[in-house]
N, C-alpha and C. Protein backbone atom coordinates (compact mmCIF):
# COMPACT_ATOMS: atom_id res chain seq x y z
N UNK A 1 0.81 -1.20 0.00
CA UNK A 1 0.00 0.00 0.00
C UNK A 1 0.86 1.27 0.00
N UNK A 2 1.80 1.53 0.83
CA UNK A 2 2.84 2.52 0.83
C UNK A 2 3.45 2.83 -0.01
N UNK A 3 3.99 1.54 -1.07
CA UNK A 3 4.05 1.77 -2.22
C UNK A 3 3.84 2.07 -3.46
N UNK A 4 2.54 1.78 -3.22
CA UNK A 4 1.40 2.47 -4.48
C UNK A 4 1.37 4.13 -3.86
N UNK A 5 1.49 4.34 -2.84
CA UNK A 5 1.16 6.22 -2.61
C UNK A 5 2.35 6.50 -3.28
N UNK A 6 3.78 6.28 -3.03
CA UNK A 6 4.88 6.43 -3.06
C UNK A 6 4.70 6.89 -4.48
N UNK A 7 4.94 5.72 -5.51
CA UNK A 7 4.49 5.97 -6.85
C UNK A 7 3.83 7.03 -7.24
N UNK A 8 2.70 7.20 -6.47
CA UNK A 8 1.93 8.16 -7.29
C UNK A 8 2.02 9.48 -7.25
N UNK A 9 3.01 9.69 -5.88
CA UNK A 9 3.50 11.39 -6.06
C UNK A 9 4.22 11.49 -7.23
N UNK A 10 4.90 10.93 -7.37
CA UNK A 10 5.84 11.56 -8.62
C UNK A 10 5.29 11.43 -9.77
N UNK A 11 3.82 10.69 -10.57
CA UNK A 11 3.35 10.81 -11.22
C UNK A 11 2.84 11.68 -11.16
N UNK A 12 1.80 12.24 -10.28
CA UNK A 12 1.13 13.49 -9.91
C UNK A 12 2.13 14.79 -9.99
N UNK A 13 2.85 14.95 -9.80
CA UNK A 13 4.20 16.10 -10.13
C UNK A 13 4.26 16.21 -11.40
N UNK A 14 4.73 15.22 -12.25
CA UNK A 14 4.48 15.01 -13.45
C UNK A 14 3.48 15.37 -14.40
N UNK A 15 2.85 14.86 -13.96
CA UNK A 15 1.26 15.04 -14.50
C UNK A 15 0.86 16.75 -14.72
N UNK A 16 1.10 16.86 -13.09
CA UNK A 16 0.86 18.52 -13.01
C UNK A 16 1.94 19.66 -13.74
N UNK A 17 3.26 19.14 -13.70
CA UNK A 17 4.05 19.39 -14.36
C UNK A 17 3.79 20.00 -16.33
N UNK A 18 3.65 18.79 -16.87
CA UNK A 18 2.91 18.56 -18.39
C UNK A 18 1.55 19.15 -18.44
N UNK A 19 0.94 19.60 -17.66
CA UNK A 19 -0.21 20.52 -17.35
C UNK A 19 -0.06 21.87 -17.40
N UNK A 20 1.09 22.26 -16.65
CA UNK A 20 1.46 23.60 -16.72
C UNK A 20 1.90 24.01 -18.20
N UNK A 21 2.98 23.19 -18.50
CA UNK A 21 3.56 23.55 -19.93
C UNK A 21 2.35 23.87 -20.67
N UNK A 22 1.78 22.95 -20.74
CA UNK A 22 0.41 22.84 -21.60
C UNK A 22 -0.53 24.11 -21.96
N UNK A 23 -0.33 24.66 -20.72
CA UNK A 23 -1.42 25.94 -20.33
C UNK A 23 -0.71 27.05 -21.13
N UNK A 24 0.77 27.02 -20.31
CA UNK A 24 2.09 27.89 -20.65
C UNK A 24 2.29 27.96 -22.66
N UNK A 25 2.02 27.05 -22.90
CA UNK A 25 2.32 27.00 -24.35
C UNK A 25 1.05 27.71 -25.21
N UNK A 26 -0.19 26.99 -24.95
CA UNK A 26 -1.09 27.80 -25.37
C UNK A 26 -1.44 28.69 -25.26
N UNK A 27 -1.39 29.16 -24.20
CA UNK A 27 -1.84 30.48 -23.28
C UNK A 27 -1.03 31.96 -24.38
N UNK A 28 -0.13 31.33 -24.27
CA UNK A 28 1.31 31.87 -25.27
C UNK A 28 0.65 32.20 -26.84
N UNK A 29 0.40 31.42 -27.16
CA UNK A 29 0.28 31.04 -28.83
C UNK A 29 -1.10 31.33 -29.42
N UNK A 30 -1.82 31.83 -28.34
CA UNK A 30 -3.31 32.53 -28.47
C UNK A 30 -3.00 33.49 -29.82
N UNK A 31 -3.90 33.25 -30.60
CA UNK A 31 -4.00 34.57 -31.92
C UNK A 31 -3.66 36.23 -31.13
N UNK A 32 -4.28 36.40 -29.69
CA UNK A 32 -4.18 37.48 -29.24
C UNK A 32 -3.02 37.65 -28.64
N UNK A 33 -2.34 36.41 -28.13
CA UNK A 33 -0.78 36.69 -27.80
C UNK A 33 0.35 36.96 -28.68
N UNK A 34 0.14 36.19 -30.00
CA UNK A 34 0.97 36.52 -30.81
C UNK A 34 0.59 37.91 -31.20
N UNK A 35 -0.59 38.49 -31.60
CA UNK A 35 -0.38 39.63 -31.94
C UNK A 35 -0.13 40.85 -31.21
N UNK A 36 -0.31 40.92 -30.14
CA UNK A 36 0.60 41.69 -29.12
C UNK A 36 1.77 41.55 -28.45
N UNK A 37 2.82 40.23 -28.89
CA UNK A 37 3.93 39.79 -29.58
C UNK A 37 4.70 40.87 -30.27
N UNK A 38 3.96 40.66 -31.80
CA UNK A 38 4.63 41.41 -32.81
C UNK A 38 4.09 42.86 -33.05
N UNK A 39 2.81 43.36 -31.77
CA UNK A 39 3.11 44.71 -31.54
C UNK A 39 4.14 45.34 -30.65
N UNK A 40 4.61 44.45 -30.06
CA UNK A 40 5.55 45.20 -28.76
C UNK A 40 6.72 45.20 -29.87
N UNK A 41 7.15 44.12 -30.44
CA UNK A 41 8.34 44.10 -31.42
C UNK A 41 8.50 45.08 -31.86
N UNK A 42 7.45 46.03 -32.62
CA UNK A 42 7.64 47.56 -33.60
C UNK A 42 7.35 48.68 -32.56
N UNK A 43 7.00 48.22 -31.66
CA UNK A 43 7.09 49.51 -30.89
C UNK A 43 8.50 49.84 -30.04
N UNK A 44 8.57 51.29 -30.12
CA UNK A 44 10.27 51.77 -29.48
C UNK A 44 10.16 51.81 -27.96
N UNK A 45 10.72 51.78 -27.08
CA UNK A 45 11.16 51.37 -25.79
C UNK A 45 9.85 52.21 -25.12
N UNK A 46 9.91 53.63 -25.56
CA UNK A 46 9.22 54.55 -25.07
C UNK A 46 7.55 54.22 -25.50
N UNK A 47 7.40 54.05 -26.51
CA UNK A 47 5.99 53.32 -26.75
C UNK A 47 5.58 52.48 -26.06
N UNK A 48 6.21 51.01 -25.62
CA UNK A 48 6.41 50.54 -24.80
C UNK A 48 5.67 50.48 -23.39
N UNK A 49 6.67 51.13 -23.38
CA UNK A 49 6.57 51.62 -21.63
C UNK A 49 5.06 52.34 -21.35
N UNK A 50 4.46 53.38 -22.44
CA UNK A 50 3.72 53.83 -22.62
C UNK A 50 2.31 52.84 -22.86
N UNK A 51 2.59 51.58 -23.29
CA UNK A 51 1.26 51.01 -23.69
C UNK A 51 1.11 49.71 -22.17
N UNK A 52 2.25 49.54 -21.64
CA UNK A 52 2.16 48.86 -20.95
C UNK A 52 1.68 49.41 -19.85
N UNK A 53 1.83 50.74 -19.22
CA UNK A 53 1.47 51.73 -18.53
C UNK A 53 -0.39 51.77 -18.57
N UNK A 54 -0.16 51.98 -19.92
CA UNK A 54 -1.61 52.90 -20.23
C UNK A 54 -3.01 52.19 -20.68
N UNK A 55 -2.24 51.23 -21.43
CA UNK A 55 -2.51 50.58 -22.83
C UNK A 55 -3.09 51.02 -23.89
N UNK A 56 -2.17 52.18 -23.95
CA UNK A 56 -2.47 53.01 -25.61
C UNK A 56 -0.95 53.43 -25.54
N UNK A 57 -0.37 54.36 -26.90
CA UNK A 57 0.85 54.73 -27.24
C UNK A 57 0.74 55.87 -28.13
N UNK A 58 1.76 56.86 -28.21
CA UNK A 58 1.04 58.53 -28.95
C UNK A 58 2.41 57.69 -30.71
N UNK A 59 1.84 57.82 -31.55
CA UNK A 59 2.44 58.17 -32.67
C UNK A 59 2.62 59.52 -33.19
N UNK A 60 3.72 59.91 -33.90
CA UNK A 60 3.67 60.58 -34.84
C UNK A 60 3.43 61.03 -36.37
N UNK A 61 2.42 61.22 -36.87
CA UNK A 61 2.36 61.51 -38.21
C UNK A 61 3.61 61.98 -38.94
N UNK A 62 3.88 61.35 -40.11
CA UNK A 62 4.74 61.43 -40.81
C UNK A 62 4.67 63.04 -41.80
N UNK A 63 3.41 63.32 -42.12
CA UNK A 63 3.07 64.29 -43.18
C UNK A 63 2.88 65.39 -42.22
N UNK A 64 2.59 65.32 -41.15
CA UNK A 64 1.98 66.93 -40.48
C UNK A 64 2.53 66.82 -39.33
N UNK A 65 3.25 65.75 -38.55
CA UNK A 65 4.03 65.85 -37.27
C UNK A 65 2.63 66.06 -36.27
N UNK A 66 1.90 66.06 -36.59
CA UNK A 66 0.75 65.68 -35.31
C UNK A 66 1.24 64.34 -34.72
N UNK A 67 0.05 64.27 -33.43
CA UNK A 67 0.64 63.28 -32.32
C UNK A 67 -1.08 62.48 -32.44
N UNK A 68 -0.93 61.37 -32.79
CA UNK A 68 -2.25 60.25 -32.39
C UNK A 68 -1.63 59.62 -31.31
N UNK A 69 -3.17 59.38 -30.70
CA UNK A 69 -3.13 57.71 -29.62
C UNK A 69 -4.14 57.07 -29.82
N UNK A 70 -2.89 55.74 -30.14
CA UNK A 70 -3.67 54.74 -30.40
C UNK A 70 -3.81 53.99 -29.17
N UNK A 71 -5.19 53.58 -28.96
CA UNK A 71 -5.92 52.85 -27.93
C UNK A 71 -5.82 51.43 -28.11
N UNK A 72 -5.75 51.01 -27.01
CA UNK A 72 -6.00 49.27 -27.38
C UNK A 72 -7.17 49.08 -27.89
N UNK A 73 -7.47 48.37 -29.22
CA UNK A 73 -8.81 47.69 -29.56
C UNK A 73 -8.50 47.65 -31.15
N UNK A 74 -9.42 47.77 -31.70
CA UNK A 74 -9.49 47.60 -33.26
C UNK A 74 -10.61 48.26 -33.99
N UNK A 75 -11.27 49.40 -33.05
CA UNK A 75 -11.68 50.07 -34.17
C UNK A 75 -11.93 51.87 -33.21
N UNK A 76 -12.21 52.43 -34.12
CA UNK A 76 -12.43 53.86 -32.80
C UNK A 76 -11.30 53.86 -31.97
N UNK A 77 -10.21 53.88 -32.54
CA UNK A 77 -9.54 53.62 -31.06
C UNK A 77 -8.18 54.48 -31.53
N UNK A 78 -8.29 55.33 -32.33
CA UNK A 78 -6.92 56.73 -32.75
C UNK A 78 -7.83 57.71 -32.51
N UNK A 79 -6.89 58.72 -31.66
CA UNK A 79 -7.23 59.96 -31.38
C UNK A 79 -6.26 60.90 -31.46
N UNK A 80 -6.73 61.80 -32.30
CA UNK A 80 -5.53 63.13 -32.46
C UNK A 80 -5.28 64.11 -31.46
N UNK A 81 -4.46 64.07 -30.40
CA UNK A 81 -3.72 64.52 -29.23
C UNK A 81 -3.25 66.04 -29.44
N UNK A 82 -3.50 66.87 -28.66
CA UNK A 82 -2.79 68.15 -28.88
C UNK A 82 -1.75 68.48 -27.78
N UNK A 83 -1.39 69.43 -28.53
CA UNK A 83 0.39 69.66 -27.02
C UNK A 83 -0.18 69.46 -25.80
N UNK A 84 -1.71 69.67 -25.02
CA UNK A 84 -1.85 69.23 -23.95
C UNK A 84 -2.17 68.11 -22.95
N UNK A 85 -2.45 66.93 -24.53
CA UNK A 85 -2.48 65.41 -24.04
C UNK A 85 -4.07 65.41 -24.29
N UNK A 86 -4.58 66.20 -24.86
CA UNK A 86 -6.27 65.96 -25.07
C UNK A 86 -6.47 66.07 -26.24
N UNK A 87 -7.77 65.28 -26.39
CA UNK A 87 -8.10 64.04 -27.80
C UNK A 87 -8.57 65.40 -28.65
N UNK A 88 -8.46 65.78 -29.79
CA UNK A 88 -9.27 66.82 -30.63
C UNK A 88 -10.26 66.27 -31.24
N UNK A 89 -9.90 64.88 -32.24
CA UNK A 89 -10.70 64.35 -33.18
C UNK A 89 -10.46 62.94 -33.05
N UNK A 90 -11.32 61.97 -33.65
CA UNK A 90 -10.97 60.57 -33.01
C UNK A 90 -11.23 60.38 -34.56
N UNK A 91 -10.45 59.27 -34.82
CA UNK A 91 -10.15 58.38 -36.23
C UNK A 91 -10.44 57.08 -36.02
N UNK A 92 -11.41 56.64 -37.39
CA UNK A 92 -11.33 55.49 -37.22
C UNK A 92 -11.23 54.73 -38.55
N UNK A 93 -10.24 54.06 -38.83
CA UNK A 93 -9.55 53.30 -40.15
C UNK A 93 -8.65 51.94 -39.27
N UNK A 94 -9.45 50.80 -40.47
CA UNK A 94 -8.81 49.64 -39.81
C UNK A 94 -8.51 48.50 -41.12
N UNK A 95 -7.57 47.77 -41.32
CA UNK A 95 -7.41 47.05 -42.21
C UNK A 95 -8.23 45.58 -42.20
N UNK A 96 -8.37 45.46 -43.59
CA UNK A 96 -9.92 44.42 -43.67
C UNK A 96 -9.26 43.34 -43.22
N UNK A 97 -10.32 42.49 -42.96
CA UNK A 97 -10.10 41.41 -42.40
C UNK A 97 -10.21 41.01 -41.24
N UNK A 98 -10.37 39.58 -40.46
CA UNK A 98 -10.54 39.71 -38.93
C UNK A 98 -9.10 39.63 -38.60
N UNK A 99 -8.89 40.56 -37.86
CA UNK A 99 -7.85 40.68 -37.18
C UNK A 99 -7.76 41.05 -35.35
N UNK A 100 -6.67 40.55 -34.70
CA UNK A 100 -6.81 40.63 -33.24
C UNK A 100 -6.17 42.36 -33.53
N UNK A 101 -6.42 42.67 -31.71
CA UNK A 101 -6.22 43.69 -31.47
C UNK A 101 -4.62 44.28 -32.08
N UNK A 102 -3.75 43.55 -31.44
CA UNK A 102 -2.40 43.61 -31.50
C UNK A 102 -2.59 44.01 -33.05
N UNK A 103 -2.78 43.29 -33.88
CA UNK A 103 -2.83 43.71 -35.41
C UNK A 103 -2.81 44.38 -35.99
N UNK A 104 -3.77 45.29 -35.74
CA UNK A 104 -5.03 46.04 -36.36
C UNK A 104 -3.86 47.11 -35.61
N UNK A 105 -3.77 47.18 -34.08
CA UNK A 105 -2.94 48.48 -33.88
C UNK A 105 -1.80 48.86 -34.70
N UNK A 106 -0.98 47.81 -34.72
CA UNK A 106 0.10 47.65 -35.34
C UNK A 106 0.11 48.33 -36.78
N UNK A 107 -1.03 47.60 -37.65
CA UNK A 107 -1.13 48.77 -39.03
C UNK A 107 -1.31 50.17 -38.82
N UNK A 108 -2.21 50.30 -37.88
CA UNK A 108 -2.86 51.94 -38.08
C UNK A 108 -1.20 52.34 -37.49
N UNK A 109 -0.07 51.96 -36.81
CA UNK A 109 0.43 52.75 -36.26
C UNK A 109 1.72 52.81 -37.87
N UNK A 110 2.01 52.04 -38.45
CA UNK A 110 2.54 51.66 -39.46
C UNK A 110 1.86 52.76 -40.22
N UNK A 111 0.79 52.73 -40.46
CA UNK A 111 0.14 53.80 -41.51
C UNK A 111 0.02 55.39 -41.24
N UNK A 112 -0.05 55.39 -39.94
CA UNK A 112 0.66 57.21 -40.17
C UNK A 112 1.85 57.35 -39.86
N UNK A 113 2.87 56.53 -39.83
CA UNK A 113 4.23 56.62 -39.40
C UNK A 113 4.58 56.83 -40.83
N UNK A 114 3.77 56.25 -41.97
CA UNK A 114 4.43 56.20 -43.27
C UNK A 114 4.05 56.95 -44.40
N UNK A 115 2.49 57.10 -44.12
CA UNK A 115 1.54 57.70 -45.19
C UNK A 115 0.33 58.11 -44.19
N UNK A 116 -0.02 59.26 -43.58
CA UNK A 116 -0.72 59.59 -42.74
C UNK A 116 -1.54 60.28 -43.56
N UNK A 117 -1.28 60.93 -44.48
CA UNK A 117 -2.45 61.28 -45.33
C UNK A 117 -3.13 60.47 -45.59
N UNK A 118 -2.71 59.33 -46.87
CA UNK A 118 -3.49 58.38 -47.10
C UNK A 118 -4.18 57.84 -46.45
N UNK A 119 -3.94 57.68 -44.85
CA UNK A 119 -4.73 56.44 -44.22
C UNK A 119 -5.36 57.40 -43.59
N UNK A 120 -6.02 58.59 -43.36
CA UNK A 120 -6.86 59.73 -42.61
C UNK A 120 -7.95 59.85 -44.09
N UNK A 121 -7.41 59.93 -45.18
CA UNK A 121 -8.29 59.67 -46.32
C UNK A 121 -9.40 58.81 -46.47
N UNK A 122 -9.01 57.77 -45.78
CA UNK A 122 -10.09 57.13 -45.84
C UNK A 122 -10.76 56.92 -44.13
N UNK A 123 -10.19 57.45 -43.32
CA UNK A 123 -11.01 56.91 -42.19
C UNK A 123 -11.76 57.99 -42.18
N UNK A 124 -13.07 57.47 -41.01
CA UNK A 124 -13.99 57.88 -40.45
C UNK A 124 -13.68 58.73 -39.31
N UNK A 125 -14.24 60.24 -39.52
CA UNK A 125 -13.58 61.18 -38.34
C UNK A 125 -15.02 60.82 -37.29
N UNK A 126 -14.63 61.19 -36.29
CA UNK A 126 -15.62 61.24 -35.22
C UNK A 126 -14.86 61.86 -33.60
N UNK A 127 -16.41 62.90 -33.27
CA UNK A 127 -15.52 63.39 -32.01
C UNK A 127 -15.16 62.85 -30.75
N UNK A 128 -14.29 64.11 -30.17
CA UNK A 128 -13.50 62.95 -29.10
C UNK A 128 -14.21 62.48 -28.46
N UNK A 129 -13.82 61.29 -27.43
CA UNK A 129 -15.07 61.36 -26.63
C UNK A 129 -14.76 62.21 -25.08
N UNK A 130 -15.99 61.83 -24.34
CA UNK A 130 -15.80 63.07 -23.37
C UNK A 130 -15.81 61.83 -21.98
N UNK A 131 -15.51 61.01 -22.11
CA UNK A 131 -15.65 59.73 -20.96
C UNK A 131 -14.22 59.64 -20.60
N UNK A 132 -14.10 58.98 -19.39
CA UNK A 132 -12.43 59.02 -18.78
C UNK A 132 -11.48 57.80 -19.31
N UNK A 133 -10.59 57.94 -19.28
CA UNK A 133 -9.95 56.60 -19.84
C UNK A 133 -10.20 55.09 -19.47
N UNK A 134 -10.92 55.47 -18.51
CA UNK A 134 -11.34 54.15 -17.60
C UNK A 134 -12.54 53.24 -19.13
N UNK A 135 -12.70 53.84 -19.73
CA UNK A 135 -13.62 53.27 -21.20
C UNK A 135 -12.90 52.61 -21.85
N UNK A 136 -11.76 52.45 -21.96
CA UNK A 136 -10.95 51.42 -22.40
C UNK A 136 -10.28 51.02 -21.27
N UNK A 137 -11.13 49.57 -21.15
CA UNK A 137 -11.09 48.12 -20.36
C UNK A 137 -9.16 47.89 -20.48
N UNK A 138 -8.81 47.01 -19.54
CA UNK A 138 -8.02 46.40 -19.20
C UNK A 138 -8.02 44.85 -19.71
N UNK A 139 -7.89 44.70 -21.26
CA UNK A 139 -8.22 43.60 -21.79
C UNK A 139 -7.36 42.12 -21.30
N UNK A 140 -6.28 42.15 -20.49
CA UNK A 140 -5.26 41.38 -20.84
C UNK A 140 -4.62 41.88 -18.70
């Protein structure tokens, strides 16, 4: 009898062991992990720090040197920032397709870093809003 318990701790370690990985690996490899993955990748130290903080990050327009923030989410979620950190106009342009959050940020931030005209061309203006930041949830 002692010996059958004996045995079975170290299976149970095991067991629980290959359980964790399990979780650890997927948990990881979620469509939404990878793509906030390869958003942290393009973002600079200071962005960063800024989205991990906030979970949004200010870009710069390439064509007019204005300042957006982009919000965590995938749609409504750029706002044009003035020297005092408040929203003027809110943008909304998103690349087709289903895409996770991480994604979708990742282009819009790609697209006025490169061609900010173009990609304001086609989005949808709408005003700021007047709610506290607490409106964008803590997804993660």
């Amino acid at each position: 009898m002692i010996t059958a318990v004996w045995l079975r701790a170290p299976a149970r370690a095991r067991l629980h062991a290959l359980r964790e990985l399990y979780r650890r690996f997927f948990g990881e490899n979620t469509p939404d992990a990878r793509g906030r993955r390869l958003l942290f990748d393009w973002l600079s130290p200071a962005q960063r720090a800024q989205f991990e903080e906030h979970r949004y990050f200010d870009v710069i327009g390439c064509d007019t040197s204005k300042t957006y923030r982009i919000h965590y989410g995938t749609a409504a979620n750029v706002h044009e920032i003035d020297g005092e950190g408040r929203a003027t106009m809110g943008w909304c342009f998103v690349p087709s397709g289903f895409l996770v959050p991480g994604d979708v940020m990742l282009a819009q931030k790609i697209a006025l870093e490169t061609d900010e005209t173009g990609a304001l061309s086609l989005a949808n203006r709408f005003p700021p809003a007047t709610h506290s930041e607490h409106f964008y949830r803590r997804p993660f």
